[in-house]
PDB file of N, CA and C in Angstrom:
ATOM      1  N   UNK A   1       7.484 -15.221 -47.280  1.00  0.00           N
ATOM      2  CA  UNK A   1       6.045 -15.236 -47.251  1.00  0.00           C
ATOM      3  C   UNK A   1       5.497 -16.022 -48.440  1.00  0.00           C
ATOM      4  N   UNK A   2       6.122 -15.883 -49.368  1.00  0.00           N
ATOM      5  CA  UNK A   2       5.519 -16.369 -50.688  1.00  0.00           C
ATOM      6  C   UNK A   2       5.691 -18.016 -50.357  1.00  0.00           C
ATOM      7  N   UNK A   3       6.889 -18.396 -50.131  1.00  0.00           N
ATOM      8  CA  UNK A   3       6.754 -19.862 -49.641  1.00  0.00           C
ATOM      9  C   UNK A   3       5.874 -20.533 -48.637  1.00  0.00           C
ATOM     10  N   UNK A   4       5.441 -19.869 -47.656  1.00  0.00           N
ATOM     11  CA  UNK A   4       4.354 -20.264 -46.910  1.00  0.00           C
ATOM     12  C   UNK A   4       3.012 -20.300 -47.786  1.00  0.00           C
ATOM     13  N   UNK A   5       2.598 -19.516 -48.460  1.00  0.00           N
ATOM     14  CA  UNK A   5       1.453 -19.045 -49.359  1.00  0.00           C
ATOM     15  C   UNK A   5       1.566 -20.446 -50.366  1.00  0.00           C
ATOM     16  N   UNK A   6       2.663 -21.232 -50.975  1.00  0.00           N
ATOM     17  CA  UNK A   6       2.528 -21.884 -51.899  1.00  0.00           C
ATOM     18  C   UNK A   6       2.186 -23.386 -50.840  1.00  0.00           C
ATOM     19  N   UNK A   7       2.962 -23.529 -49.609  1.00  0.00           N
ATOM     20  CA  UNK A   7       2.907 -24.699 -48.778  1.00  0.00           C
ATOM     21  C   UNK A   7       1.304 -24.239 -47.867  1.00  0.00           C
ATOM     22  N   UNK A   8       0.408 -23.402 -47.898  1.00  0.00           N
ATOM     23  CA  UNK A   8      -0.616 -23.826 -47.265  1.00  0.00           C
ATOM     24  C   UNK A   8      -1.822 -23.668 -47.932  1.00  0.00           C
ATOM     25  N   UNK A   9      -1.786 -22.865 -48.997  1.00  0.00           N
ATOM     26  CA  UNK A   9      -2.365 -22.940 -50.424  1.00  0.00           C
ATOM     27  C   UNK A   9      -3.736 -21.591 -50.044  1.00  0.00           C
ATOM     28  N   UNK A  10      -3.157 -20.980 -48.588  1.00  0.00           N
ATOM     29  CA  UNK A  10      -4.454 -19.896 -48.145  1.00  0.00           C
ATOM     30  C   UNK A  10      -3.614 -18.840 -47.523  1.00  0.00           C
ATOM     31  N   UNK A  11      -3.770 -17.914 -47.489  1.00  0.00           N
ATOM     32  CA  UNK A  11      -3.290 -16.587 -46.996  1.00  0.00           C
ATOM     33  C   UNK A  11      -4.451 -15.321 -46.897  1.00  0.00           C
ATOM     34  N   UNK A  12      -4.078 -14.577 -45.662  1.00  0.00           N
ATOM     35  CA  UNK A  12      -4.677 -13.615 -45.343  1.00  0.00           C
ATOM     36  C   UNK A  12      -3.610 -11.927 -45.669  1.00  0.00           C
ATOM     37  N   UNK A  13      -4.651 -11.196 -46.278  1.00  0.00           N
ATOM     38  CA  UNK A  13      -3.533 -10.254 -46.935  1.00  0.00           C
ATOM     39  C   UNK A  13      -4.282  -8.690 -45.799  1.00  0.00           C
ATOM     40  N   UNK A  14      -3.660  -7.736 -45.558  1.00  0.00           N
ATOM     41  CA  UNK A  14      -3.654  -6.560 -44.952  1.00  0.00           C
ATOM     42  C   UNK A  14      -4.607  -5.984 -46.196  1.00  0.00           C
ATOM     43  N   UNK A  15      -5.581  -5.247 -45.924  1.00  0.00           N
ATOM     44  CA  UNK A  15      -6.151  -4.153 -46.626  1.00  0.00           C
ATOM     45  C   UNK A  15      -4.920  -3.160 -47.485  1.00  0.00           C
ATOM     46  N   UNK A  16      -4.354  -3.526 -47.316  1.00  0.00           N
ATOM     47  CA  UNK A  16      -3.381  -2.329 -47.768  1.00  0.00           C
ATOM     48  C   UNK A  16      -3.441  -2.197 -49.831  1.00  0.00           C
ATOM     49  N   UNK A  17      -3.009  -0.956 -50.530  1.00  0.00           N
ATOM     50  CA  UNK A  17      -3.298  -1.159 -51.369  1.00  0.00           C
ATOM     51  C   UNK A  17      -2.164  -1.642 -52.778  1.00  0.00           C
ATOM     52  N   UNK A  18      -0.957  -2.716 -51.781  1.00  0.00           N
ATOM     53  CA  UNK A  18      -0.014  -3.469 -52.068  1.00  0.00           C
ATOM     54  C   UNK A  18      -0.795  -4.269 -52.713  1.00  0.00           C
ATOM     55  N   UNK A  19      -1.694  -4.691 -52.132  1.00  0.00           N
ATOM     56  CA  UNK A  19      -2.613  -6.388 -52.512  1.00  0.00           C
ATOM     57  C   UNK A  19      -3.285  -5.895 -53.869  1.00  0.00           C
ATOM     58  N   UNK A  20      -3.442  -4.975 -54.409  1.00  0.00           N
ATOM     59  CA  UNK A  20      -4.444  -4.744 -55.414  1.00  0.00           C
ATOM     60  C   UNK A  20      -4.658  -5.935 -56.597  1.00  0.00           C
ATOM     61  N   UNK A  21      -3.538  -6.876 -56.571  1.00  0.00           N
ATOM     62  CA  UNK A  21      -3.140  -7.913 -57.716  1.00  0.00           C
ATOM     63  C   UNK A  21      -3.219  -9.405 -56.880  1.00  0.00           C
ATOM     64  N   UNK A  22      -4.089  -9.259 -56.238  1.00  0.00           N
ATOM     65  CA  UNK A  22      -4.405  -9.939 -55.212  1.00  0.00           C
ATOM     66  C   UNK A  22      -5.271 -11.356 -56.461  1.00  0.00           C
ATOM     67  N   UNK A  23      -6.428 -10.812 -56.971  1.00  0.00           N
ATOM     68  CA  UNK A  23      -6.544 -11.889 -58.218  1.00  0.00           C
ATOM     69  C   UNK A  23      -5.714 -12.796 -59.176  1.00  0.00           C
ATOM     70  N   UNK A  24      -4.629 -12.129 -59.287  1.00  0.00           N
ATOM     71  CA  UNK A  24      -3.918 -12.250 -60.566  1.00  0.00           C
ATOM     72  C   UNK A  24      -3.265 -13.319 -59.703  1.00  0.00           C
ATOM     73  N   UNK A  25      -2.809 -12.935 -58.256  1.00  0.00           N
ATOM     74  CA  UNK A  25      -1.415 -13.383 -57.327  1.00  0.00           C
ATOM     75  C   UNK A  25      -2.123 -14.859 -57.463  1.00  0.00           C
ATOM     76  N   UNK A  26      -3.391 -15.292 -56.824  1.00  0.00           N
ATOM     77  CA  UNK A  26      -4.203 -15.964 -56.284  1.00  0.00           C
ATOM     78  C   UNK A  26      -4.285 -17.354 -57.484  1.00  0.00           C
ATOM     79  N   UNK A  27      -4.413 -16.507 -58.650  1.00  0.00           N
ATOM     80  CA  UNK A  27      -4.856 -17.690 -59.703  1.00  0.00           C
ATOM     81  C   UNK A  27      -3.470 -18.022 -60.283  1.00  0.00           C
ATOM     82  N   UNK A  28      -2.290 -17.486 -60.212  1.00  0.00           N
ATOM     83  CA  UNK A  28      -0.927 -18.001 -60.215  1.00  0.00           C
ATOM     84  C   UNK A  28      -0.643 -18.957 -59.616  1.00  0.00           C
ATOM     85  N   UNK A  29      -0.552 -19.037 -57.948  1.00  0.00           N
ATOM     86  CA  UNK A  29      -0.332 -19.817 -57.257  1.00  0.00           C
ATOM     87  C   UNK A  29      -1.636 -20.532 -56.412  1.00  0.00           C
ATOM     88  N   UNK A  30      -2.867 -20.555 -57.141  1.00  0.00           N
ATOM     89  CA  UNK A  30      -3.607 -21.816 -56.727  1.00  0.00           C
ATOM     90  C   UNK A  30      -3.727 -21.847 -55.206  1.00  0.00           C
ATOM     91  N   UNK A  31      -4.103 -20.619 -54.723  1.00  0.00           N
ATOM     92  CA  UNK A  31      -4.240 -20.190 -53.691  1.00  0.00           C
ATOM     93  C   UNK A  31      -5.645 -19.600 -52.846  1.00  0.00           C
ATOM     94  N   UNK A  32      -6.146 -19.545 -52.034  1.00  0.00           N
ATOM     95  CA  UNK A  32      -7.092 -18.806 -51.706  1.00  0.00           C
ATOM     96  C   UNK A  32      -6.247 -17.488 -51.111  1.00  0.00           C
ATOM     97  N   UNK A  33      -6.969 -16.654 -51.205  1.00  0.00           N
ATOM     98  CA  UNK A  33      -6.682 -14.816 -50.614  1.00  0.00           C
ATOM     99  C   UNK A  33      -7.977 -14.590 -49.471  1.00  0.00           C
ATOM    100  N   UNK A  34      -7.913 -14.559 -48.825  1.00  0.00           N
ATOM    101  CA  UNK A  34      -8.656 -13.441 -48.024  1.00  0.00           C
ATOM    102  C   UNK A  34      -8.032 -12.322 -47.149  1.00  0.00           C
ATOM    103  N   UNK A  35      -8.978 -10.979 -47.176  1.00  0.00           N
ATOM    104  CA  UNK A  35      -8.619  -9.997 -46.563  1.00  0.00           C
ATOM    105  C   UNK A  35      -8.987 -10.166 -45.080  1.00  0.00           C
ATOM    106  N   UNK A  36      -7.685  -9.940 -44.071  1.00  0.00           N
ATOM    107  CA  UNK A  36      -8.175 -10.062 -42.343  1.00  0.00           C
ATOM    108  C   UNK A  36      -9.094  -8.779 -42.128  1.00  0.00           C
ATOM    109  N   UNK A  37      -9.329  -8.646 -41.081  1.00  0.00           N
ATOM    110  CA  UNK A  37     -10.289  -7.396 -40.574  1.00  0.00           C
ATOM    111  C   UNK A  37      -9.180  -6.533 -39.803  1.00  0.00           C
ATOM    112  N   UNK A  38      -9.033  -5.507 -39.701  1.00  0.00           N
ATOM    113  CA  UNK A  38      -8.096  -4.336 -39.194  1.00  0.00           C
ATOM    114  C   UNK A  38      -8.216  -4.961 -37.710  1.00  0.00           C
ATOM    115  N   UNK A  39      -6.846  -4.632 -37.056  1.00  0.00           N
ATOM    116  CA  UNK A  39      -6.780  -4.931 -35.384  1.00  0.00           C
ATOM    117  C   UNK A  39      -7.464  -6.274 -35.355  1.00  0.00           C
ATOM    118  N   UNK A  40      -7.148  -7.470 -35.953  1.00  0.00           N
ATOM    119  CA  UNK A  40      -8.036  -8.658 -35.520  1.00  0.00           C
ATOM    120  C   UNK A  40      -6.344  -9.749 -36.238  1.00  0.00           C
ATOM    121  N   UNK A  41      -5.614  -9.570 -34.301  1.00  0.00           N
ATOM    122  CA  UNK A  41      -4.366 -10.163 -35.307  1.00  0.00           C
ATOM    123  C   UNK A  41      -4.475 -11.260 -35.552  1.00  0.00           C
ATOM    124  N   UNK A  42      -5.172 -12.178 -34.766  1.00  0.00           N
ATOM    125  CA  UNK A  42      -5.867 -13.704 -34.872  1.00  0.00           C
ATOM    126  C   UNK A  42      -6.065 -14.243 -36.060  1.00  0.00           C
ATOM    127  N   UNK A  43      -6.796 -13.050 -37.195  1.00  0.00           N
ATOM    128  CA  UNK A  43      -6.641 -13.685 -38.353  1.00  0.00           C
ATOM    129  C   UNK A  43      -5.645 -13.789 -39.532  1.00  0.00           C
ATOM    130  N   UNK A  44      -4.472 -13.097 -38.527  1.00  0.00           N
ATOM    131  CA  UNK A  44      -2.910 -13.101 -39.501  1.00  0.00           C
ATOM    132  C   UNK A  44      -2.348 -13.986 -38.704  1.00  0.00           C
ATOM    133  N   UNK A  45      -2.506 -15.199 -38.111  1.00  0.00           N
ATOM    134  CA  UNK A  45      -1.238 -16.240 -37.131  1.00  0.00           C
ATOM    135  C   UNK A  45      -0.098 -16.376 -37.757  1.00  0.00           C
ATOM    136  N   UNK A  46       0.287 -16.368 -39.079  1.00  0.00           N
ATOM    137  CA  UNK A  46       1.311 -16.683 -39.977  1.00  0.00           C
ATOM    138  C   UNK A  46       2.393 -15.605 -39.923  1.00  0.00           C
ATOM    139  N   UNK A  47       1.607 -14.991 -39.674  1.00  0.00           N
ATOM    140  CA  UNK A  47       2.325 -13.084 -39.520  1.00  0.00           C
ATOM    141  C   UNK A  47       2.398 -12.789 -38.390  1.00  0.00           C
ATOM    142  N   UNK A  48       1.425 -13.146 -37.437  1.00  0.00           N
ATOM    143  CA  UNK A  48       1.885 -12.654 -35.923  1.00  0.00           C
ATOM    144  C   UNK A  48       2.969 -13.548 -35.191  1.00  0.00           C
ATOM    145  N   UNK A  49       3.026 -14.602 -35.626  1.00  0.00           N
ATOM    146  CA  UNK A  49       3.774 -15.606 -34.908  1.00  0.00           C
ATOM    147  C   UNK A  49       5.234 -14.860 -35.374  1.00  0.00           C
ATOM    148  N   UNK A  50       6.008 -14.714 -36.412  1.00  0.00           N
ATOM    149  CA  UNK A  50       7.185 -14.651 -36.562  1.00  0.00           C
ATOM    150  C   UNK A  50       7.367 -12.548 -36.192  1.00  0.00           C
ATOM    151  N   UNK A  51       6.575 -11.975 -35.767  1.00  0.00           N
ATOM    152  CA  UNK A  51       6.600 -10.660 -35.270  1.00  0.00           C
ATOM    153  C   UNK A  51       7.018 -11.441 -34.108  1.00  0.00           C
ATOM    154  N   UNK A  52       5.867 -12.305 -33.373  1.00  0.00           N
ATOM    155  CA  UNK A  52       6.253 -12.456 -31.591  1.00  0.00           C
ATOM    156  C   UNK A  52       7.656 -13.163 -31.751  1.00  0.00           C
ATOM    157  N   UNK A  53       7.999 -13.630 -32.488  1.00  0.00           N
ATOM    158  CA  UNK A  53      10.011 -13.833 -32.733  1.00  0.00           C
ATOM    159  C   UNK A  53      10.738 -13.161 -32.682  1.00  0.00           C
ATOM    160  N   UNK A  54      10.378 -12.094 -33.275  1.00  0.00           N
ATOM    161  CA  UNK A  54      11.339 -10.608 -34.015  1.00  0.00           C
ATOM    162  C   UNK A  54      11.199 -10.280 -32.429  1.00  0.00           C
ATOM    163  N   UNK A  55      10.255  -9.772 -31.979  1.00  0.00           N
ATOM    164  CA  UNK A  55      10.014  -8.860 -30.409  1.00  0.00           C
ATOM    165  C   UNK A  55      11.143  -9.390 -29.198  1.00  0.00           C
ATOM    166  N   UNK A  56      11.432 -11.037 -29.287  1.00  0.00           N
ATOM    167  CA  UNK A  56      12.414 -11.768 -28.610  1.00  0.00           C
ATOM    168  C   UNK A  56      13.922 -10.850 -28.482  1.00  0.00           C
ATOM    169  N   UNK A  57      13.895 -10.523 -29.801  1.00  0.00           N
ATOM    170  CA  UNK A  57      15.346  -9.598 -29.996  1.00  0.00           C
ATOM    171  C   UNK A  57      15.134  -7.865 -30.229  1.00  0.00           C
ATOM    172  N   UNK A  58      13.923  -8.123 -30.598  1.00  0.00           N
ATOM    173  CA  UNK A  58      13.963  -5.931 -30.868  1.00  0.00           C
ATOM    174  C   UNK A  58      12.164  -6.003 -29.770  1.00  0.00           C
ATOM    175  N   UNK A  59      12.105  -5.047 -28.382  1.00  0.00           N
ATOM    176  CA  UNK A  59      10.867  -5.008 -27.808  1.00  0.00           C
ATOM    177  C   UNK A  59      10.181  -3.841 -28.603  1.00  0.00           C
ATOM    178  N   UNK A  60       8.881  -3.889 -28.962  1.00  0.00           N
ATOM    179  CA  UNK A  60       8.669  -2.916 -29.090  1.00  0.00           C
ATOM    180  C   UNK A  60       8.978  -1.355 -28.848  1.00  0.00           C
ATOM    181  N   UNK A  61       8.544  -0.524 -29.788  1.00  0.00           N
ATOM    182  CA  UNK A  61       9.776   1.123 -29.729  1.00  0.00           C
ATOM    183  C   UNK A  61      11.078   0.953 -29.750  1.00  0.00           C
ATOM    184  N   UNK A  62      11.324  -0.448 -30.378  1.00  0.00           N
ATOM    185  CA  UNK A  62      13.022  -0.524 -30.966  1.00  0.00           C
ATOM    186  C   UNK A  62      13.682   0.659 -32.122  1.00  0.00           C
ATOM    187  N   UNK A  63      13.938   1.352 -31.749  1.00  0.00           N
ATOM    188  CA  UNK A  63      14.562   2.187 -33.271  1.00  0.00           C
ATOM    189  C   UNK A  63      14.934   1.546 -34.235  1.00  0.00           C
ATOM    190  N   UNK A  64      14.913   1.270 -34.996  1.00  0.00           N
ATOM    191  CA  UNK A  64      15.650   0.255 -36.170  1.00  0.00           C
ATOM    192  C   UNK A  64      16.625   1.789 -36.709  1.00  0.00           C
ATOM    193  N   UNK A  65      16.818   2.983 -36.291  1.00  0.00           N
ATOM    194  CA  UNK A  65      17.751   3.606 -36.577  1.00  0.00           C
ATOM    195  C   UNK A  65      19.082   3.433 -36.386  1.00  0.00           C
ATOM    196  N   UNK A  66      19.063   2.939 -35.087  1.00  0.00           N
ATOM    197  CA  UNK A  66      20.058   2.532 -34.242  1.00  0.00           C
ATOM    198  C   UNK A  66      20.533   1.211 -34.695  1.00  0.00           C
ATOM    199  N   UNK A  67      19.950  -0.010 -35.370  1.00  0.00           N
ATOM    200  CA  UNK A  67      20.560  -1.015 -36.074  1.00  0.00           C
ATOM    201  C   UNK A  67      21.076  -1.168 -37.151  1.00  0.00           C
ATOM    202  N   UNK A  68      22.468  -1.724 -37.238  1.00  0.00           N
ATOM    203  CA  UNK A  68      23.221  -2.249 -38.301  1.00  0.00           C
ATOM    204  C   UNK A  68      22.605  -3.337 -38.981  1.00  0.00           C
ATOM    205  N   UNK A  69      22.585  -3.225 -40.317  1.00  0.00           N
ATOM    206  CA  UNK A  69      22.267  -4.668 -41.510  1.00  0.00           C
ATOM    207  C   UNK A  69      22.802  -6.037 -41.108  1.00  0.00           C
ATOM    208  N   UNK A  70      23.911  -5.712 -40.069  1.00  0.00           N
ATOM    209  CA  UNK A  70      24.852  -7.107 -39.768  1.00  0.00           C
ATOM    210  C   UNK A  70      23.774  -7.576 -38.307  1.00  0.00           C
ATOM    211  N   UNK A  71      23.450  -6.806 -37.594  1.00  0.00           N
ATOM    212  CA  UNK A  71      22.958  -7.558 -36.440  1.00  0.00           C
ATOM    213  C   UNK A  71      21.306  -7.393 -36.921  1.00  0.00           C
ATOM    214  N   UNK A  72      20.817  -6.836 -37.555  1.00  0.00           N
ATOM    215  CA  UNK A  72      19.519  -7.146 -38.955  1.00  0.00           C
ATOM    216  C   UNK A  72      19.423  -8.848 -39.368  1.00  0.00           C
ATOM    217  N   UNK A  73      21.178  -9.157 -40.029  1.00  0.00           N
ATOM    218  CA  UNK A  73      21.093 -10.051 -40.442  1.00  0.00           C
ATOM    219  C   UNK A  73      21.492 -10.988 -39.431  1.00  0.00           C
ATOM    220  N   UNK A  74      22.104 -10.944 -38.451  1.00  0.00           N
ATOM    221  CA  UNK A  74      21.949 -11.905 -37.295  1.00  0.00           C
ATOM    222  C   UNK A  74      20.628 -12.250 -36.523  1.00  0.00           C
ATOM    223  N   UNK A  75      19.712 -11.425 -36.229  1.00  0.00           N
ATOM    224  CA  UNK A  75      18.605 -11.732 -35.946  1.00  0.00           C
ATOM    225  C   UNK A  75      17.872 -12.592 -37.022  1.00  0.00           C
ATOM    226  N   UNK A  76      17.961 -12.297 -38.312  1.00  0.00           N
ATOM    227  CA  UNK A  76      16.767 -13.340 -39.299  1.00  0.00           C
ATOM    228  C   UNK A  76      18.095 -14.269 -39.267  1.00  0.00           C
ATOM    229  N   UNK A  77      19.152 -14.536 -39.306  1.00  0.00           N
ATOM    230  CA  UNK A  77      19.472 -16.081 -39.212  1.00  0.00           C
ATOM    231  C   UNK A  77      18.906 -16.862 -37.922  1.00  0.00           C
ATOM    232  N   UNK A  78      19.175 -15.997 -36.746  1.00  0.00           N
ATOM    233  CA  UNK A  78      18.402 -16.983 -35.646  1.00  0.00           C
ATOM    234  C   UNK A  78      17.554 -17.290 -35.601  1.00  0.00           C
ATOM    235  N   UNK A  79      15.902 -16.355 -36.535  1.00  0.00           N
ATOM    236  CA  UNK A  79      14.666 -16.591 -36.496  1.00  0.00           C
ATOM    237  C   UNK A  79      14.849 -17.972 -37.251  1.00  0.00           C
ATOM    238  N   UNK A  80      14.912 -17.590 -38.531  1.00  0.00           N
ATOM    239  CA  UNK A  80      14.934 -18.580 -40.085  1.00  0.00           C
ATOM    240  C   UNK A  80      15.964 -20.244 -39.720  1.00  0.00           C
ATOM    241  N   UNK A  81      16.540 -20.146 -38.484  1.00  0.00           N
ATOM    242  CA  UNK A  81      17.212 -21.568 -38.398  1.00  0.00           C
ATOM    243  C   UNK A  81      17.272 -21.746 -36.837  1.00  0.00           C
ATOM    244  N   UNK A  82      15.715 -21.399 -36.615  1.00  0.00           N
ATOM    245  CA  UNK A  82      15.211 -22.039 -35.117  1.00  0.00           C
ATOM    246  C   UNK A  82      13.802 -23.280 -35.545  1.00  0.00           C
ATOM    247  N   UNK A  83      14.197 -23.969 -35.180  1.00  0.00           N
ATOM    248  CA  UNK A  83      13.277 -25.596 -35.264  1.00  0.00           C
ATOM    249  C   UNK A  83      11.600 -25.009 -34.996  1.00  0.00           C
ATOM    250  N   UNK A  84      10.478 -25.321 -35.730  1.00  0.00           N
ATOM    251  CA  UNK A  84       9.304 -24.622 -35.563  1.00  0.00           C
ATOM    252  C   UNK A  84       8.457 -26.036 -35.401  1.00  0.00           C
ATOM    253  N   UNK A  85       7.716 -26.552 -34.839  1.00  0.00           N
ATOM    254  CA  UNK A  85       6.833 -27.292 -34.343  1.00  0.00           C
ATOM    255  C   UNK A  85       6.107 -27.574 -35.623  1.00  0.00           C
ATOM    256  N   UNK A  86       5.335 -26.738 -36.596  1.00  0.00           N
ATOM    257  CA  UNK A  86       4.533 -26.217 -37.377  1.00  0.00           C
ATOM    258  C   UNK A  86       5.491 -27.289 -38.693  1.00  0.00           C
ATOM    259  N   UNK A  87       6.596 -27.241 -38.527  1.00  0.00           N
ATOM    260  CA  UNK A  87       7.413 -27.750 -39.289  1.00  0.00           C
ATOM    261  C   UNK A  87       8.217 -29.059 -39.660  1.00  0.00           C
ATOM    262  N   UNK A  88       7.540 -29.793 -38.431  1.00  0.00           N
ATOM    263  CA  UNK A  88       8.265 -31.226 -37.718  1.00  0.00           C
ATOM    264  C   UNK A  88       9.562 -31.131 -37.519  1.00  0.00           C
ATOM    265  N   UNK A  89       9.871 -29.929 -36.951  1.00  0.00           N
ATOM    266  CA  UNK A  89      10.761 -29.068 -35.964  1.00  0.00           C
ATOM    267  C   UNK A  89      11.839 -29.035 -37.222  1.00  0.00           C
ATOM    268  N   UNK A  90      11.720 -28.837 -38.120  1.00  0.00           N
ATOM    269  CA  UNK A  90      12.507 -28.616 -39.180  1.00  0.00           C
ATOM    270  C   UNK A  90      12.727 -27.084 -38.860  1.00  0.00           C
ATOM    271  N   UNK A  91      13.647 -26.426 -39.563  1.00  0.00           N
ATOM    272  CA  UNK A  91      13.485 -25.058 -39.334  1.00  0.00           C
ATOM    273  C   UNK A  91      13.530 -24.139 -40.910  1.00  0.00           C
ATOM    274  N   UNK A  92      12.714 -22.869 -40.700  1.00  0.00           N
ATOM    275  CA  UNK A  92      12.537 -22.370 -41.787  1.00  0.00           C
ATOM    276  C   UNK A  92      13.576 -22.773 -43.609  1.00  0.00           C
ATOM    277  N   UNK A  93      14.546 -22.559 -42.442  1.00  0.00           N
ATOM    278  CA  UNK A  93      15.275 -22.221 -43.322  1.00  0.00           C
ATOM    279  C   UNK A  93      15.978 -24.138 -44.766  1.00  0.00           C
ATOM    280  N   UNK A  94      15.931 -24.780 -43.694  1.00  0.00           N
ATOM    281  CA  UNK A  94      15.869 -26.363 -44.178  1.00  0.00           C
ATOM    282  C   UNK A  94      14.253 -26.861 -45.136  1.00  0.00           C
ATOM    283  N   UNK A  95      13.162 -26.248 -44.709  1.00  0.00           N
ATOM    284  CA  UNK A  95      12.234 -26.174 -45.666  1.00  0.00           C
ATOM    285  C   UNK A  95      12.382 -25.456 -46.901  1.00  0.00           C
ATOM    286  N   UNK A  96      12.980 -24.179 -46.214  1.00  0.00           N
ATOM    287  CA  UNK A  96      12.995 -23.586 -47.954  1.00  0.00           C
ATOM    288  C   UNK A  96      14.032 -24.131 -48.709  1.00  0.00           C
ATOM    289  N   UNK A  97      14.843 -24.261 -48.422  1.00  0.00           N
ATOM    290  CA  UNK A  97      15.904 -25.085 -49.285  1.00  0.00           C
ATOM    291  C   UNK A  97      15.650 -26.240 -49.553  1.00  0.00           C
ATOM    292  N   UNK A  98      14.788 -27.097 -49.680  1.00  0.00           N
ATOM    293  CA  UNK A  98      14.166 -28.299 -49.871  1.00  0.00           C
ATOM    294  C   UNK A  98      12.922 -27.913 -51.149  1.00  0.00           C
ATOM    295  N   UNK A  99      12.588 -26.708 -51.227  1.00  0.00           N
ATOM    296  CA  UNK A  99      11.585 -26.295 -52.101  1.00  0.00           C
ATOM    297  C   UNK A  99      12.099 -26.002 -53.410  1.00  0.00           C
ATOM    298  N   UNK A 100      11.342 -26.145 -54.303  1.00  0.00           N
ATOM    299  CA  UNK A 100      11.856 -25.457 -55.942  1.00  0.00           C
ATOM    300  C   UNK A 100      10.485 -24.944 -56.418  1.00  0.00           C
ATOM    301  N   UNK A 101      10.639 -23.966 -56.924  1.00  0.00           N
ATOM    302  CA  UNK A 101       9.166 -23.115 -57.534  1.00  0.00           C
ATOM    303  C   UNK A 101       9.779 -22.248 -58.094  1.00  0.00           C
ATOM    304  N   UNK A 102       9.124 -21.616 -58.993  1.00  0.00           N
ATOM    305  CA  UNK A 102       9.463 -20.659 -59.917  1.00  0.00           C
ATOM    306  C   UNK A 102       7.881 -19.783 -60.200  1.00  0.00           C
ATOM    307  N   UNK A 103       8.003 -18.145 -60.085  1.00  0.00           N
ATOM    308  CA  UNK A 103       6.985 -17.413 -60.361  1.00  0.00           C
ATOM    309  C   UNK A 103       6.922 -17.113 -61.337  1.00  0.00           C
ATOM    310  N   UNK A 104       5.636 -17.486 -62.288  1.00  0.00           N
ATOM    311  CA  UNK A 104       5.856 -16.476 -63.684  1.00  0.00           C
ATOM    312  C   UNK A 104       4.686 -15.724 -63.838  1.00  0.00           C
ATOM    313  N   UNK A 105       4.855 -14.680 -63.817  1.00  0.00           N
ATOM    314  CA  UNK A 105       3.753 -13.746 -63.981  1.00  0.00           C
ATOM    315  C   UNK A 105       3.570 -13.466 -65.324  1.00  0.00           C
TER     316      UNK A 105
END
């Protein structure tokens, strides 16, 4: 997430009260913040798009009790090194490894 946030320079954050450093985050990385509106997933696309990925392999009311870390981690390799349009069909995972940044808080 944080790499998307530095490559589009805007992000939409959940009300939740994770974000509270939401200022601090913002003027670090030269970013805009805005908060979405509850149930309005339209204004998270960044976030809904790679859920409607995840759903491909776990449908909703998936137990994640029932999953192992190994097929956990087989699913985010298939997400993270599938070609994305958004990307000039590069795939997640060839962008981030092309990136260098460093956070200093």
């Amino acid at each position: 997430m944080l790499f998307l946030m530095m490559v589009l320079k805007r992000f939409p954050f959940d009300n939740g009260k994770e974000f509270s450093g939401h200022k601090t985050l913002a003027a670090v990385l030269g970013c805009d913040i805005y908060f979405a509106h509850p149930y309005h997933s339209g204004e998270r696309g960044l976030n809904e798009h790679p859920n409607g990925l995840i759903r491909q392999y776990l449908p909703k009311r998936t137990s994640f009790d029932n999953l192992t870390q190994r097929q956990l981690d087989r699913i985010t390799a298939k997400i993270n090194n599938r070609p994305r349009k958004a990307l000039g069909y590069r795939t997640p995972h060839e962008v981030f490894s092309e990136r260098k940044f460093a956070l200093q808080i």
